[in-house]
Each structure stands twice: as C-alpha cells, then as structure tokens.
Protein backbone atom coordinates (compact mmCIF):
# COMPACT_ATOMS: atom_id res chain seq x y z
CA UNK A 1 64.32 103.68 95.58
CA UNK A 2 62.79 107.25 95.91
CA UNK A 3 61.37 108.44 99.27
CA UNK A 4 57.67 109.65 99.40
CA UNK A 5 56.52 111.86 101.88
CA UNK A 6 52.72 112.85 102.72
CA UNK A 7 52.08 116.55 103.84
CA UNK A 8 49.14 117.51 106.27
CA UNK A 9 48.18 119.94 103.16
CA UNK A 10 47.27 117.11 100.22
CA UNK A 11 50.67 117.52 98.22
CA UNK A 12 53.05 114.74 97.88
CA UNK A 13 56.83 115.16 97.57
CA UNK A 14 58.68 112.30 96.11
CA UNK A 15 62.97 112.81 96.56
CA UNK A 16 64.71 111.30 94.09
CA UNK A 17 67.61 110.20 96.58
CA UNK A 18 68.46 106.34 96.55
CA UNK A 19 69.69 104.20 98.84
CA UNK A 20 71.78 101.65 97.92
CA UNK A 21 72.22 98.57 99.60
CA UNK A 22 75.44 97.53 101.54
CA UNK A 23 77.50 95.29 99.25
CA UNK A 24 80.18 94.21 101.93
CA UNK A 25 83.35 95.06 99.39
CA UNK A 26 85.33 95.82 102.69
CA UNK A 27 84.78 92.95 104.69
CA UNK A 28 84.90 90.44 101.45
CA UNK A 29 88.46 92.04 100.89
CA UNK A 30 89.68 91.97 104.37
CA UNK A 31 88.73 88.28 103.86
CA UNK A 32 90.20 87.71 100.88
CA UNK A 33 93.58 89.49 102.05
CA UNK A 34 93.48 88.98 105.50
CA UNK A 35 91.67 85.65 106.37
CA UNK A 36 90.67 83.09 103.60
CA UNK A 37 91.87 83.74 100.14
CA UNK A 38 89.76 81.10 98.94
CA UNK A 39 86.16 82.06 100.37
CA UNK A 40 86.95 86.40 100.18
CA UNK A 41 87.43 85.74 96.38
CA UNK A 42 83.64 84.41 96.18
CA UNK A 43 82.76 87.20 98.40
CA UNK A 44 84.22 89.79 96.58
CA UNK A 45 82.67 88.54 93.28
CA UNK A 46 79.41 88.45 95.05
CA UNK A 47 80.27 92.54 96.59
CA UNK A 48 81.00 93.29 92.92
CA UNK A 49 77.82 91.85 91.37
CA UNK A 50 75.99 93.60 94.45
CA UNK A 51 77.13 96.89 93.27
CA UNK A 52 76.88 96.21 89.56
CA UNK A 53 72.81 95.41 89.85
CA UNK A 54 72.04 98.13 92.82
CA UNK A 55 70.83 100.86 90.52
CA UNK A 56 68.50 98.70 88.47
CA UNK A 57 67.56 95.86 90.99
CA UNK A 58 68.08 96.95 94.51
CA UNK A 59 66.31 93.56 96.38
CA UNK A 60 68.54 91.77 94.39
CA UNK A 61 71.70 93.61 95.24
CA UNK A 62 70.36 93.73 98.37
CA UNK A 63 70.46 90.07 98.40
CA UNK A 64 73.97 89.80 96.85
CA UNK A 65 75.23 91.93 99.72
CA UNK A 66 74.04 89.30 102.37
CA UNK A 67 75.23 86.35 100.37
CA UNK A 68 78.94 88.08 100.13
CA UNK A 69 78.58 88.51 103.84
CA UNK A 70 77.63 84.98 104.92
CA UNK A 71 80.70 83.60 102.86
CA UNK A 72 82.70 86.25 104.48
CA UNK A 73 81.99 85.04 108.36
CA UNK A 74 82.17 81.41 107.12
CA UNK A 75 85.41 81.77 105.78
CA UNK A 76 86.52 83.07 108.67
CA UNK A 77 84.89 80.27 110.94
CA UNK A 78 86.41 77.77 108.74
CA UNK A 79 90.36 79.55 109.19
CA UNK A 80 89.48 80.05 112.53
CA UNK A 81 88.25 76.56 113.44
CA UNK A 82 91.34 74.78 111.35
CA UNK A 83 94.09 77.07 113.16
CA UNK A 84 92.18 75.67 116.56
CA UNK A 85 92.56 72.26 115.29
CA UNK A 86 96.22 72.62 114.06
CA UNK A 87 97.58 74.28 117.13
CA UNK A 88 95.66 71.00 119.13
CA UNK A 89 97.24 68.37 116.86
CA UNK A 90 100.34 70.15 116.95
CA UNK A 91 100.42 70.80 121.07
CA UNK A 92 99.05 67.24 122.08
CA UNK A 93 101.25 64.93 119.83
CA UNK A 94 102.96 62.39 122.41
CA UNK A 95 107.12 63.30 122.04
C-alpha cells in the first residue's frame, strides 16, 4: 500500500514502502504449542495464508490476520474454561 503525501508547493511524493498487515504467526504458535493444539493449528494455517496473500491482497490478509487471532483467544477460553471445570469436578466430588 504506498503512502502519498501532498506538499504546500503542488508536487506529490508517493513512497513505495508497504505495510503489511499483522498475521498473528506468534500468538497462533504459542497457541498451538503452548495452549490448544487443536485450535493454534487453524490459527497458524490462517497466519500462514495471511502472509502468503499480504503483498497482493492486503484487506484480505488483513482479514486473515484477525480471523487467526479470534481462534487464537478462543482456544484459549475454551482450555481455560475446561481446566476451571476439571479442577471443580475434580475438588467437589463427595469422598
């Protein structure tokens, strides 16, 4: 996505720098290793296919990025929320 900048003397300057978008490959990894093998595997795929599309498509790797990210935080919601529910099954059972 090149940057245009207007200068008080009529020229235009347009950089050639672009910005990618954040894919999330280090979150979707430390969820993969770390957290939820099952949901950072999804997220990593979707990281991978951010980066693979952000020189040609950037909304749509932009897009990817988000999508790895909102599987990342659920997956760790759901391990979160069924180590919760383990440790109260396994703490309340009647002995």
């Amino acid at each position: 996505m090149p940057i245009v900048m207007m200068h008080g003397s009529g020229h235009t300057t347009i950089s050639g720098a672009s910005v990618t978008p954040n894919s999330r490959i280090c979150l979707s990894l430390v969820v993969f290793f770390c957290i939820n093998p099952v949901f950072g595997i999804v997220a990593v795929v979707f990281s991978i296919m951010s980066r693979m599309v952000a020189s040609t498509d950037y909304e749509g790797a932009r897009v990817k990025g988000q999508i790895a990210m909102f599987i990342s935080v659920a997956g760790i919601i759901v391990s979160v929320v069924g180590v919760l529910i383990f440790v109260m099954i396994f703490y309340t059972k009647d002995t």
